[in-house]
PDB file of N, CA and C in Angstrom:
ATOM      1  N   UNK A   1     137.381 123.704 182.129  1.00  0.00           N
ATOM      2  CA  UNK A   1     138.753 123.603 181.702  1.00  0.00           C
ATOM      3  C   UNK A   1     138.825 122.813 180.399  1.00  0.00           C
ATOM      4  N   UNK A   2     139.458 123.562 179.182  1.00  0.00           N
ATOM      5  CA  UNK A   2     139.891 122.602 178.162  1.00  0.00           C
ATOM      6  C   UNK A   2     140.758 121.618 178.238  1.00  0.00           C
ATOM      7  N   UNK A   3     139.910 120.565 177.438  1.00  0.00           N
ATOM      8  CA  UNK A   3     141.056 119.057 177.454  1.00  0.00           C
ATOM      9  C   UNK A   3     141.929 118.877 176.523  1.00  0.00           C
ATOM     10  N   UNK A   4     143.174 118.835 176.675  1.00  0.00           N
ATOM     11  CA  UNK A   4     144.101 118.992 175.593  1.00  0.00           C
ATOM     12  C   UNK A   4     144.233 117.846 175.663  1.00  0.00           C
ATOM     13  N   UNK A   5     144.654 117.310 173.721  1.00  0.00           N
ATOM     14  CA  UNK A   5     145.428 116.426 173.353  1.00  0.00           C
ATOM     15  C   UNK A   5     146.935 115.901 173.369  1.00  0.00           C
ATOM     16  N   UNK A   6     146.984 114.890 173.399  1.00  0.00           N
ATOM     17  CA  UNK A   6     148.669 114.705 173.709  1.00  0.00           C
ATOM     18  C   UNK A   6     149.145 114.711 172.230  1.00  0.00           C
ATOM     19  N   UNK A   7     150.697 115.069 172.989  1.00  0.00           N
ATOM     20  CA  UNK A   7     151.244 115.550 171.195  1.00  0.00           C
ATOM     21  C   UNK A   7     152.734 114.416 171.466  1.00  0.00           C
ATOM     22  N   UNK A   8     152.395 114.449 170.250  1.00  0.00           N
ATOM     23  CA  UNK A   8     153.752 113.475 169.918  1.00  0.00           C
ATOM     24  C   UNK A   8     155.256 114.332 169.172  1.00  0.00           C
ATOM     25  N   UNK A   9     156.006 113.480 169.396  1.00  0.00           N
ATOM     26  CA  UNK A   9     157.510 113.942 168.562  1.00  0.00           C
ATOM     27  C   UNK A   9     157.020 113.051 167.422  1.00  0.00           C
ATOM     28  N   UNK A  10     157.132 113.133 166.123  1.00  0.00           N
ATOM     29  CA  UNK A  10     157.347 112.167 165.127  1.00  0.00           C
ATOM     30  C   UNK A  10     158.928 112.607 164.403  1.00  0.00           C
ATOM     31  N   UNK A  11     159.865 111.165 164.500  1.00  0.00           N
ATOM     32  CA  UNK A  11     160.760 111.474 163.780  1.00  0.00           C
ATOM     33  C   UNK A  11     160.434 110.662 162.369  1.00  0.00           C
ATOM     34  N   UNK A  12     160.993 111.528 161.268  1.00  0.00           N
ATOM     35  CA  UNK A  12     161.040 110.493 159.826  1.00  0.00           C
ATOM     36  C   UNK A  12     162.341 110.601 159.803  1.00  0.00           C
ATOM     37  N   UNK A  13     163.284 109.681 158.625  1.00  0.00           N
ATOM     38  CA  UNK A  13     164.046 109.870 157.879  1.00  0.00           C
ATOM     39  C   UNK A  13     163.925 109.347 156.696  1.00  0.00           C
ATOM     40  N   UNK A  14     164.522 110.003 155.778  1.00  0.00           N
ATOM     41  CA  UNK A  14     164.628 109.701 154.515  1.00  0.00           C
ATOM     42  C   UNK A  14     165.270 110.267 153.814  1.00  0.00           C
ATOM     43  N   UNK A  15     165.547 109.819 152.263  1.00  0.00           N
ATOM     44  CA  UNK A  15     166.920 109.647 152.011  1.00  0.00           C
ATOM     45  C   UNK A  15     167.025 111.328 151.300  1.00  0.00           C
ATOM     46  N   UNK A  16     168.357 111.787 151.243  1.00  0.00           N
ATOM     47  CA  UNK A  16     168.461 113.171 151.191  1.00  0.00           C
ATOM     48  C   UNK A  16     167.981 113.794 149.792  1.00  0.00           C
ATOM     49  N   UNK A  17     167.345 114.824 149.791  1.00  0.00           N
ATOM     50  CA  UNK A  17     166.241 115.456 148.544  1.00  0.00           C
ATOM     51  C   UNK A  17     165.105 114.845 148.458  1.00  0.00           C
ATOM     52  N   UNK A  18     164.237 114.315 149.741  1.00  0.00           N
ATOM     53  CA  UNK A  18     163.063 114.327 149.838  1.00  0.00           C
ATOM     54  C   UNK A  18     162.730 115.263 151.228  1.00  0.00           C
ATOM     55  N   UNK A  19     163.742 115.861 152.046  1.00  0.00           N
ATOM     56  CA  UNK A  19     162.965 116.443 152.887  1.00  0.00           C
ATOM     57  C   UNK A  19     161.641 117.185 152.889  1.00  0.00           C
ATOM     58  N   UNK A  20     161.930 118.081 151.384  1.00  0.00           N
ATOM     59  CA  UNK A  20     160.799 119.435 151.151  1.00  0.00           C
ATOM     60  C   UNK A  20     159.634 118.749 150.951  1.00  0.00           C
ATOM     61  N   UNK A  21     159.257 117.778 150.021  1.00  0.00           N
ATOM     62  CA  UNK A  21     158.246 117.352 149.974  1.00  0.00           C
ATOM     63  C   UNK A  21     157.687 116.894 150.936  1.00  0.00           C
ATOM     64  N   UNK A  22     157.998 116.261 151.883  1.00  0.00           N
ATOM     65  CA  UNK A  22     157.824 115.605 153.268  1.00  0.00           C
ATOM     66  C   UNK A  22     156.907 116.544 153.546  1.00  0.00           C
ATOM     67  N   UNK A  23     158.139 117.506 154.127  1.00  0.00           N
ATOM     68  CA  UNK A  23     157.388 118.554 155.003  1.00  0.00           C
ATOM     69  C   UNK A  23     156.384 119.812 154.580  1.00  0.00           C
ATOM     70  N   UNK A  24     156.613 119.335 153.075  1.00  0.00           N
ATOM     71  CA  UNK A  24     155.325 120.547 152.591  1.00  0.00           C
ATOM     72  C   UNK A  24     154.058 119.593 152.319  1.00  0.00           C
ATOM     73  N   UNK A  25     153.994 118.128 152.644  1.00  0.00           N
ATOM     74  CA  UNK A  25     153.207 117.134 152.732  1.00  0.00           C
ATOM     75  C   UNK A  25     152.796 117.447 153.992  1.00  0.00           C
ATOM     76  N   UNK A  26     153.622 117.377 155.032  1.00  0.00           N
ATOM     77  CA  UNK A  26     153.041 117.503 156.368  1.00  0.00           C
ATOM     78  C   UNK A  26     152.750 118.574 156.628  1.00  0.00           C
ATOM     79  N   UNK A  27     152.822 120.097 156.252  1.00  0.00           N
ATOM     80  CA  UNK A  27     151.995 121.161 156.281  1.00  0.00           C
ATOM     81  C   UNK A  27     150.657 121.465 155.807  1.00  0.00           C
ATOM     82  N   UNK A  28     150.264 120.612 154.781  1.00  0.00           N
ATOM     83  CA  UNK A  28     149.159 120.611 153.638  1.00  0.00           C
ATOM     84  C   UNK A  28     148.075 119.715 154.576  1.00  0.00           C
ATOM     85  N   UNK A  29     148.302 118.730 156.114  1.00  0.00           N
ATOM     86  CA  UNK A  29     147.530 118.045 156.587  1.00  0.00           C
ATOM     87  C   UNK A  29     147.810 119.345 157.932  1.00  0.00           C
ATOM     88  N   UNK A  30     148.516 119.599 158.598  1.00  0.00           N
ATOM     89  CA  UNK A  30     148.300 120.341 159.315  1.00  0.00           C
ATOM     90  C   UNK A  30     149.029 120.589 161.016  1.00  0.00           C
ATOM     91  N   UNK A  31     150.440 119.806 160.242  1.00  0.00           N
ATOM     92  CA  UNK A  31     151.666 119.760 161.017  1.00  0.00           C
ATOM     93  C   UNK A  31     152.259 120.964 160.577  1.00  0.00           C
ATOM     94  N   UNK A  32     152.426 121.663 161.414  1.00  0.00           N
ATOM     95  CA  UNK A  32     153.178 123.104 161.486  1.00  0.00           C
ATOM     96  C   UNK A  32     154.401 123.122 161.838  1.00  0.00           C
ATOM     97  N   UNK A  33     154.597 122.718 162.325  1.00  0.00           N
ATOM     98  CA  UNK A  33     156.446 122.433 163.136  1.00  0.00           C
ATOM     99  C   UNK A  33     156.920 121.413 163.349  1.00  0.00           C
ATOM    100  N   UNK A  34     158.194 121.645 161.833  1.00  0.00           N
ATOM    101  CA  UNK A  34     158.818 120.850 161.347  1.00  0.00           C
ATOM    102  C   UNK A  34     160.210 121.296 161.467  1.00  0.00           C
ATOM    103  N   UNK A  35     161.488 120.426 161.836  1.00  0.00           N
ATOM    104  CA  UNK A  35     162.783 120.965 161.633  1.00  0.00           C
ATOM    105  C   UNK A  35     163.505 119.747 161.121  1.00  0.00           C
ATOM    106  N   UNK A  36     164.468 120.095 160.592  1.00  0.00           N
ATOM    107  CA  UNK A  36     165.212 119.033 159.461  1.00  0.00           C
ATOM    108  C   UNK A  36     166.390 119.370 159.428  1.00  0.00           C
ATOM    109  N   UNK A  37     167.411 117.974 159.468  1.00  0.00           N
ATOM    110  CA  UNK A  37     168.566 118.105 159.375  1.00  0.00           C
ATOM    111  C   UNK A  37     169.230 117.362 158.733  1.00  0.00           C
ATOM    112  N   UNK A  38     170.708 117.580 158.073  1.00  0.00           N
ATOM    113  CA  UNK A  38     171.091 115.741 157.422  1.00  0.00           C
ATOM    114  C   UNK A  38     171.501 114.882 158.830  1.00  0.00           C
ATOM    115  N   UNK A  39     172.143 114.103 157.950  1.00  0.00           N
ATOM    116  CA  UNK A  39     171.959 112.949 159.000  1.00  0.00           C
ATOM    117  C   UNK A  39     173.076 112.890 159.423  1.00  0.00           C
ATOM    118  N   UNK A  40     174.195 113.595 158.808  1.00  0.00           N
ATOM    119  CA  UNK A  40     175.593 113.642 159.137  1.00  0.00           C
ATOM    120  C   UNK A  40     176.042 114.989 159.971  1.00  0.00           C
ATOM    121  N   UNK A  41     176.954 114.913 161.068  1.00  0.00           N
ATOM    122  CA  UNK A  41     177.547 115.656 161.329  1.00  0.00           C
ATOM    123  C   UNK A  41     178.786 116.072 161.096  1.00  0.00           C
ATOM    124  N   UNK A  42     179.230 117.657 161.228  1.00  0.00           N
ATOM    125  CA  UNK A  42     180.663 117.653 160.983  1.00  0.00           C
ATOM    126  C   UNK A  42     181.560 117.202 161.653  1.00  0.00           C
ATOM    127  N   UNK A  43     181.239 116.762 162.921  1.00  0.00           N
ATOM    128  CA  UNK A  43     182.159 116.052 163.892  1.00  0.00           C
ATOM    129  C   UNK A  43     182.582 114.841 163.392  1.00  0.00           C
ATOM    130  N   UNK A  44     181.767 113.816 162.269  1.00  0.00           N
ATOM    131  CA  UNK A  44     181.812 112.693 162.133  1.00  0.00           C
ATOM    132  C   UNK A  44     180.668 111.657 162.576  1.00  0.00           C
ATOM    133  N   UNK A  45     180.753 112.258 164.121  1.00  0.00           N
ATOM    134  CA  UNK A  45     179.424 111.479 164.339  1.00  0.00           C
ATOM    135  C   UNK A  45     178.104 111.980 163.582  1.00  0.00           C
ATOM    136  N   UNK A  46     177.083 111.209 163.479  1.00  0.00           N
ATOM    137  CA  UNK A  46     176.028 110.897 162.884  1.00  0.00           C
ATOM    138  C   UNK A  46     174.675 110.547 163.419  1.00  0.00           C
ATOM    139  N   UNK A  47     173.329 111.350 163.315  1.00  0.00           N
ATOM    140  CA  UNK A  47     172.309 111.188 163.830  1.00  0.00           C
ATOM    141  C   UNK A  47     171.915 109.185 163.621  1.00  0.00           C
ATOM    142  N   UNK A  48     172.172 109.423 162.591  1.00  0.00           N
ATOM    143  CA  UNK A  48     171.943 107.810 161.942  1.00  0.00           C
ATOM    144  C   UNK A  48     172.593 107.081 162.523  1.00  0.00           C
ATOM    145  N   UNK A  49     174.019 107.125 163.231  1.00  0.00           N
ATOM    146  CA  UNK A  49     174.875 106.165 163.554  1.00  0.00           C
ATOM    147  C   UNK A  49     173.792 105.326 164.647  1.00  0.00           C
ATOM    148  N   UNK A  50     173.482 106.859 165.442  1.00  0.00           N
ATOM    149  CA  UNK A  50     172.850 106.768 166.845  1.00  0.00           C
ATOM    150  C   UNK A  50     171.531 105.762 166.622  1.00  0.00           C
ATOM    151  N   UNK A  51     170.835 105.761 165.471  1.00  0.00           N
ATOM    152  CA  UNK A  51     169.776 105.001 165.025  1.00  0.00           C
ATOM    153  C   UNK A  51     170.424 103.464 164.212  1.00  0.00           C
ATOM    154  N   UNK A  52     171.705 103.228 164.225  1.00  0.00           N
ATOM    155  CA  UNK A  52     172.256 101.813 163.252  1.00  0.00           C
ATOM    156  C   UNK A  52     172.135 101.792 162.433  1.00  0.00           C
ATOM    157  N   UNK A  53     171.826 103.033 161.665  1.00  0.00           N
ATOM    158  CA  UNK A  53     171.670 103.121 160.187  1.00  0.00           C
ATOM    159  C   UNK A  53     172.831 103.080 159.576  1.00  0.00           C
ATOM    160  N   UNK A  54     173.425 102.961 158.151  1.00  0.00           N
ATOM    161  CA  UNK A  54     174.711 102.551 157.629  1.00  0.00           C
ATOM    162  C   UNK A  54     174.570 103.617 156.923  1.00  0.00           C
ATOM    163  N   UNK A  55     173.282 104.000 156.164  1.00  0.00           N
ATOM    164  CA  UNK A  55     173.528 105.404 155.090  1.00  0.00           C
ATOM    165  C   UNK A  55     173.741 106.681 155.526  1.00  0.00           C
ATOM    166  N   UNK A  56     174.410 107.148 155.166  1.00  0.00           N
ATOM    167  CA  UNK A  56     174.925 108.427 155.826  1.00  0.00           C
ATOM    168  C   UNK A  56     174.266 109.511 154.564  1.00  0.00           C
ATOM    169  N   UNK A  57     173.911 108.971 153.548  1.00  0.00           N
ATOM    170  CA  UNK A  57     172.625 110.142 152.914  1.00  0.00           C
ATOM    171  C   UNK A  57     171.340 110.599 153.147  1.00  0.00           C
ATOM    172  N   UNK A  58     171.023 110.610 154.078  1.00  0.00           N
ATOM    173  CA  UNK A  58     169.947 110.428 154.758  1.00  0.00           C
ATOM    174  C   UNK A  58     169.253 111.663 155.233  1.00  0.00           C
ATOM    175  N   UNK A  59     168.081 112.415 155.212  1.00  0.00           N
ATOM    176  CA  UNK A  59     167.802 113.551 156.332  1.00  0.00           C
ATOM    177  C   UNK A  59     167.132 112.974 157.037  1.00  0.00           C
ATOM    178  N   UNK A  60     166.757 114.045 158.448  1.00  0.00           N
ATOM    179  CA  UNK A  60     165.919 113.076 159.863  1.00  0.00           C
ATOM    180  C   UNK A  60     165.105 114.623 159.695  1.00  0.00           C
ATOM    181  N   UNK A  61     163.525 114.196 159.909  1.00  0.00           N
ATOM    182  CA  UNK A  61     163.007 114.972 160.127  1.00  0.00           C
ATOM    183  C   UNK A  61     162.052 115.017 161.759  1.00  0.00           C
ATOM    184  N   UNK A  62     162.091 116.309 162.298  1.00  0.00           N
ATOM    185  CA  UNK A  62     161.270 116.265 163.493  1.00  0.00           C
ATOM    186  C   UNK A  62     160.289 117.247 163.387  1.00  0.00           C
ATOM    187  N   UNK A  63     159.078 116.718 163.652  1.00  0.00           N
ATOM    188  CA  UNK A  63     157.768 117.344 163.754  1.00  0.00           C
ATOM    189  C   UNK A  63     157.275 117.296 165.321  1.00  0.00           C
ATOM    190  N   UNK A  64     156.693 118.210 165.486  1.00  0.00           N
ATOM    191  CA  UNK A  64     155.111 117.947 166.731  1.00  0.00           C
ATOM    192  C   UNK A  64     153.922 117.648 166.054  1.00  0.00           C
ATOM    193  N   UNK A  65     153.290 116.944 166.678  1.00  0.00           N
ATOM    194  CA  UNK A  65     152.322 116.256 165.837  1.00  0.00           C
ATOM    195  C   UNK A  65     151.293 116.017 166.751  1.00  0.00           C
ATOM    196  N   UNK A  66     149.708 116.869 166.906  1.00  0.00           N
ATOM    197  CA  UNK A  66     149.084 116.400 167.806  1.00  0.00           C
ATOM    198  C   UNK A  66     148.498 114.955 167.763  1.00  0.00           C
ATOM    199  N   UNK A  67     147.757 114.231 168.616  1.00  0.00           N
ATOM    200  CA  UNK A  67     147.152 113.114 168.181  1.00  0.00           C
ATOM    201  C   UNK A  67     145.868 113.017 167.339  1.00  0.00           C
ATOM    202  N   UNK A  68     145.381 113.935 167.046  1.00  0.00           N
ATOM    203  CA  UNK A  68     144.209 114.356 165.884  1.00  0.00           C
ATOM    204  C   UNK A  68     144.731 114.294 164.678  1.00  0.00           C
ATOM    205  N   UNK A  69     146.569 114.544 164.252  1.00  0.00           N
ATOM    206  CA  UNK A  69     147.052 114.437 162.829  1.00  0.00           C
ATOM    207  C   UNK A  69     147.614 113.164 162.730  1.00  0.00           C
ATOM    208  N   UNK A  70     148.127 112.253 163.898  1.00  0.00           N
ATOM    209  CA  UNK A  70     148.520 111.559 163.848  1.00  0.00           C
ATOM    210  C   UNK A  70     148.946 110.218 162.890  1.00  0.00           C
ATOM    211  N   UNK A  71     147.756 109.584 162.895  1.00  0.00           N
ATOM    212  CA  UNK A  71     147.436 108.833 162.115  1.00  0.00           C
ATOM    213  C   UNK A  71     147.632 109.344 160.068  1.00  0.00           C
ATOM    214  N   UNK A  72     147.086 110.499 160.479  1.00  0.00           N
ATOM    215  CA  UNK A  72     146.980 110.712 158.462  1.00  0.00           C
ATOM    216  C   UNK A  72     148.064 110.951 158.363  1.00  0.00           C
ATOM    217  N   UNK A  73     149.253 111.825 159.303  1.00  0.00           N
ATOM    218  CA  UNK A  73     150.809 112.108 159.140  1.00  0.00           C
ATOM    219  C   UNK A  73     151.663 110.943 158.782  1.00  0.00           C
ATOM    220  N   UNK A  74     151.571 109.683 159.730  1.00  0.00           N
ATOM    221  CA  UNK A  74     151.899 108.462 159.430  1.00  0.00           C
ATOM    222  C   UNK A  74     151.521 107.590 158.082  1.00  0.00           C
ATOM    223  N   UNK A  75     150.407 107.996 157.843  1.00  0.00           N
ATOM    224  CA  UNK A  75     149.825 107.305 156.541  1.00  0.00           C
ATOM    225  C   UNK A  75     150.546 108.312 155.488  1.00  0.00           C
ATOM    226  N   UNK A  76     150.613 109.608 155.555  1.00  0.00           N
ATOM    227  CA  UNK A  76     151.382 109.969 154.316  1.00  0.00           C
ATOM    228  C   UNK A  76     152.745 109.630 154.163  1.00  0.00           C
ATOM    229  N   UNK A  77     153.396 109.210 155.354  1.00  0.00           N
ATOM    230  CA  UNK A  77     154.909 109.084 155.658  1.00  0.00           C
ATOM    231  C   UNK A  77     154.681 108.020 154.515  1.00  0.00           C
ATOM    232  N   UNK A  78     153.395 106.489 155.337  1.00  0.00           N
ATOM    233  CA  UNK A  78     154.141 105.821 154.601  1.00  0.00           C
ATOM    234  C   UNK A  78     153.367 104.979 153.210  1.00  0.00           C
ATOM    235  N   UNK A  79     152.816 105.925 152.483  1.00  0.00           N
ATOM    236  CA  UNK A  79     151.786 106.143 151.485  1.00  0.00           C
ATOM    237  C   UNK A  79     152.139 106.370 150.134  1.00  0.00           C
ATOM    238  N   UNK A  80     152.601 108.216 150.239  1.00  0.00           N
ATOM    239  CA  UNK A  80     153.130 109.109 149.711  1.00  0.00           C
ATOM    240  C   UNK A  80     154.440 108.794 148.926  1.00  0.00           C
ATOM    241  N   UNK A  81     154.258 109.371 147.561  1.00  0.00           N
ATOM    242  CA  UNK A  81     155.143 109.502 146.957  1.00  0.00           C
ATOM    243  C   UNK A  81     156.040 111.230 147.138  1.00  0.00           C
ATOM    244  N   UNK A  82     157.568 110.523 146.986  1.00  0.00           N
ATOM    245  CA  UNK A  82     158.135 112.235 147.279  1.00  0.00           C
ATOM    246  C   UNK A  82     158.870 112.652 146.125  1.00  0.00           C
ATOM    247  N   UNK A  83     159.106 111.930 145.467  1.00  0.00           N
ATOM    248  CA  UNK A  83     160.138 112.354 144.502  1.00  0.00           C
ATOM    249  C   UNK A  83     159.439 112.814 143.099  1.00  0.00           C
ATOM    250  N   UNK A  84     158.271 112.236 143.063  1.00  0.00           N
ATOM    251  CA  UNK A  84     157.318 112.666 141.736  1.00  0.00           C
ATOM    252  C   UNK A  84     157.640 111.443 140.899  1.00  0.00           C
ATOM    253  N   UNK A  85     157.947 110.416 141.313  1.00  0.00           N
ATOM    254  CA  UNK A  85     158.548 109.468 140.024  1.00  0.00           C
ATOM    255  C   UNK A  85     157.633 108.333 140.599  1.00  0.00           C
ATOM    256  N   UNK A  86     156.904 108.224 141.394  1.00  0.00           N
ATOM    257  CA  UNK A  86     156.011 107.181 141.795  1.00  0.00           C
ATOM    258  C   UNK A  86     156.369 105.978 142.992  1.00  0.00           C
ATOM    259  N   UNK A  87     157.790 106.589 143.126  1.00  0.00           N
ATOM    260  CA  UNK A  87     158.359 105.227 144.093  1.00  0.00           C
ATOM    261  C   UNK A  87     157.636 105.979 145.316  1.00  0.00           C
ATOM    262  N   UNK A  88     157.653 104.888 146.123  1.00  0.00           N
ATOM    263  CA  UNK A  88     156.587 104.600 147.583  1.00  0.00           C
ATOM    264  C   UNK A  88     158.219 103.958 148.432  1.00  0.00           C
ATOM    265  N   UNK A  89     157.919 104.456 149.845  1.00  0.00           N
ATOM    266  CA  UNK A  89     158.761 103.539 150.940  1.00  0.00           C
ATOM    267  C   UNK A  89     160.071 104.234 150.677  1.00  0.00           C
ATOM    268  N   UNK A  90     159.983 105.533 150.651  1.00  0.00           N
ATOM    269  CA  UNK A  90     161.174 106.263 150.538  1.00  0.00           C
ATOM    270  C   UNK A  90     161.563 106.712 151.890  1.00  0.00           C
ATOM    271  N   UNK A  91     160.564 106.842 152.911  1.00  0.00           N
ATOM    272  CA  UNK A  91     160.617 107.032 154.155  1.00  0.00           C
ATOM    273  C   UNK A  91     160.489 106.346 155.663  1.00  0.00           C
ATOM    274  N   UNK A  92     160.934 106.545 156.617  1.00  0.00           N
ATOM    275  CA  UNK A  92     160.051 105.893 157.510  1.00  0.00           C
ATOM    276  C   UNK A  92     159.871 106.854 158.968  1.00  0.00           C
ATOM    277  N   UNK A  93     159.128 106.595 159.720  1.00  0.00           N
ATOM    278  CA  UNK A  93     159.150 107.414 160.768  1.00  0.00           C
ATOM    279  C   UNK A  93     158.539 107.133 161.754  1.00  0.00           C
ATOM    280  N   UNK A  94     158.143 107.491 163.001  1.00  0.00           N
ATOM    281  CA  UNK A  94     158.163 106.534 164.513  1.00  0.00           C
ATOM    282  C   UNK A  94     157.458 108.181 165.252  1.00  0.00           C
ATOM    283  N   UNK A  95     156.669 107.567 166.067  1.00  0.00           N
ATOM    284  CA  UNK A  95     155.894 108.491 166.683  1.00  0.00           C
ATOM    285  C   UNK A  95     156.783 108.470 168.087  1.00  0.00           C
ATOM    286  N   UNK A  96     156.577 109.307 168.829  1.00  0.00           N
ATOM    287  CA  UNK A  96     156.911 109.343 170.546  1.00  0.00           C
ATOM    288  C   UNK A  96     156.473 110.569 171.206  1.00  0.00           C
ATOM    289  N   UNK A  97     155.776 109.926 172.397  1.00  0.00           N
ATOM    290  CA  UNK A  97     154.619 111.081 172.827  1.00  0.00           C
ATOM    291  C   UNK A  97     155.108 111.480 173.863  1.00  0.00           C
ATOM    292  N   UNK A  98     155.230 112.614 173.890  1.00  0.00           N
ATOM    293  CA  UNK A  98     155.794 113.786 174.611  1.00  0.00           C
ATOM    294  C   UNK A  98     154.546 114.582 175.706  1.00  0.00           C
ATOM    295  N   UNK A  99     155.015 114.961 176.743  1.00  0.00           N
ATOM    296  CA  UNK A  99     154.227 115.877 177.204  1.00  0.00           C
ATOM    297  C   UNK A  99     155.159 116.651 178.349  1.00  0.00           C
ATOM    298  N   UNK A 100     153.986 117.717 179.267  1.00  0.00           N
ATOM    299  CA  UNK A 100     154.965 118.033 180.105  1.00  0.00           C
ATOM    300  C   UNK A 100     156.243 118.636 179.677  1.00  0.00           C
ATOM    301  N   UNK A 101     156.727 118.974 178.139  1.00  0.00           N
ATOM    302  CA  UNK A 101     158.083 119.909 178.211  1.00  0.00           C
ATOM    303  C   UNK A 101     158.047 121.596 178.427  1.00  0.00           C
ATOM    304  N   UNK A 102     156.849 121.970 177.485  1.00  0.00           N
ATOM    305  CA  UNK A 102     156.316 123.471 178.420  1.00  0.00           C
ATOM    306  C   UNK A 102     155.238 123.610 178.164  1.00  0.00           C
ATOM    307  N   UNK A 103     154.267 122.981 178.551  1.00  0.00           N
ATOM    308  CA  UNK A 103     153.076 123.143 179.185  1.00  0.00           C
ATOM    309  C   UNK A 103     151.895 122.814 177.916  1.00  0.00           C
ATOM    310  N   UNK A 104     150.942 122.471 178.161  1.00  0.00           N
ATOM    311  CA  UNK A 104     149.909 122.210 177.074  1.00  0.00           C
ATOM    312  C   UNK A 104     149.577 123.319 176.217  1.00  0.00           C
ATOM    313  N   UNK A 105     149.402 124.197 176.662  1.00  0.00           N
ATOM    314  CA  UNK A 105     148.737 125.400 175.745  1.00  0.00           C
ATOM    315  C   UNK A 105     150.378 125.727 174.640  1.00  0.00           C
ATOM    316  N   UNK A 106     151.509 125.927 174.927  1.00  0.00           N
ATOM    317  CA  UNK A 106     152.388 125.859 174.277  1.00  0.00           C
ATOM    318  C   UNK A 106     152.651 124.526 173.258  1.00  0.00           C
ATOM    319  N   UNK A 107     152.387 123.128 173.674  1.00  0.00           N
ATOM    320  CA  UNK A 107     152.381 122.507 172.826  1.00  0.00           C
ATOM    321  C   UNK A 107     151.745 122.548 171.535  1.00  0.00           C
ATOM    322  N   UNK A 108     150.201 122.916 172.553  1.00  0.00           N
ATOM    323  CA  UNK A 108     149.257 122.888 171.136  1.00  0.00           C
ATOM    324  C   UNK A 108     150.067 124.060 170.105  1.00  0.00           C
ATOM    325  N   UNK A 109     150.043 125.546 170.779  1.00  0.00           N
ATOM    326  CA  UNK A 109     150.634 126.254 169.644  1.00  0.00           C
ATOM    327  C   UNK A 109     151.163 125.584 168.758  1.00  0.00           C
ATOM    328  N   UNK A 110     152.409 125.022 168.917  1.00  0.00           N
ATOM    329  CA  UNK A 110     153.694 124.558 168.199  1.00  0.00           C
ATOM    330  C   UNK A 110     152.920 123.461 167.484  1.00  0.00           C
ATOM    331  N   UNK A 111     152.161 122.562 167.597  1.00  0.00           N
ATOM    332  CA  UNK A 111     151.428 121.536 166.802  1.00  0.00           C
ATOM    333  C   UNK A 111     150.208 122.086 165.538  1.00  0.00           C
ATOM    334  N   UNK A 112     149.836 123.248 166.320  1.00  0.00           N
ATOM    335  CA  UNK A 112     149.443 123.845 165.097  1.00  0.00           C
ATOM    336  C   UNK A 112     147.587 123.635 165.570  1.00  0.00           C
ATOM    337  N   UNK A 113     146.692 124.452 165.190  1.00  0.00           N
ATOM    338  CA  UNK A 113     145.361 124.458 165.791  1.00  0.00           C
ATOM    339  C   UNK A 113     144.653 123.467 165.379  1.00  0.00           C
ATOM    340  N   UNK A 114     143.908 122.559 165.767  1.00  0.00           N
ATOM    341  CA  UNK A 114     143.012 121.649 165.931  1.00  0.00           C
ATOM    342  C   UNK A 114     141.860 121.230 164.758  1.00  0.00           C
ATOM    343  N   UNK A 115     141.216 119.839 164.166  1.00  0.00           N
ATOM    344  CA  UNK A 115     140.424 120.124 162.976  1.00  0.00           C
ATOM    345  C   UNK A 115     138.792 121.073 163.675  1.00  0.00           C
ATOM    346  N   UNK A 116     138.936 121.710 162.930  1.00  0.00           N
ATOM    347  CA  UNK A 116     137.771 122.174 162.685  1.00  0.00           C
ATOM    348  C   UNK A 116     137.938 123.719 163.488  1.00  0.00           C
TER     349      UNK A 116
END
């Protein structure tokens, strides 16, 4: 029987017109599934509120992230330049490990295939 890795949720946010780079950062290491939203809703309420954040310019990004990308995903979060202008700490983002929502072999799909 294969041993699967546990996969995490990673959320980022950061501030709005850096999503693409983010996530074409986190495709280039080998996070495949990524979804992105602003941070505001039309209701008023706010993903951010829910987090105590005050900026309401903000996007939240959600990835699956196995634990094999883990670490380098986090290091580009918080490494990486996004804007092309050299500023650093434009982002931040928080791992949370998930399992058990439909089944391992589906996770892995959605996380994207394994190094090597």
């Amino acid at each position: 029987m294969k041993d699967f890795e546990r996969i995490n949720l990673m959320l980022t946010i950061t501030h709005r017109g850096h999503r693409d780079k983010i996530i074409e950062g986190l495709r280039e290491l080998g996070v495949t599934y990524n979804m992105a939203t602003v941070g505001e809703s039309m209701g008023g309420l706010s993903i951010t509120d829910y987090l105590g954040l005050q900026d309401d310019e903000l996007d939240v990004i959600l990835s699956v992230v196995a634990d094999s990308k883990a670490d380098r995903a986090m290091a580009f979060i918080e490494y990486s330049s996004y804007s092309g202008t050299g500023d650093k700490g434009r982002a931040v983002a928080a791992l949370i490990p998930i399992s058990g929502v439909s089944g391992p072999l589906v996770l892995e799909y959605i996380s994207g295939p394994g190094p090597g």
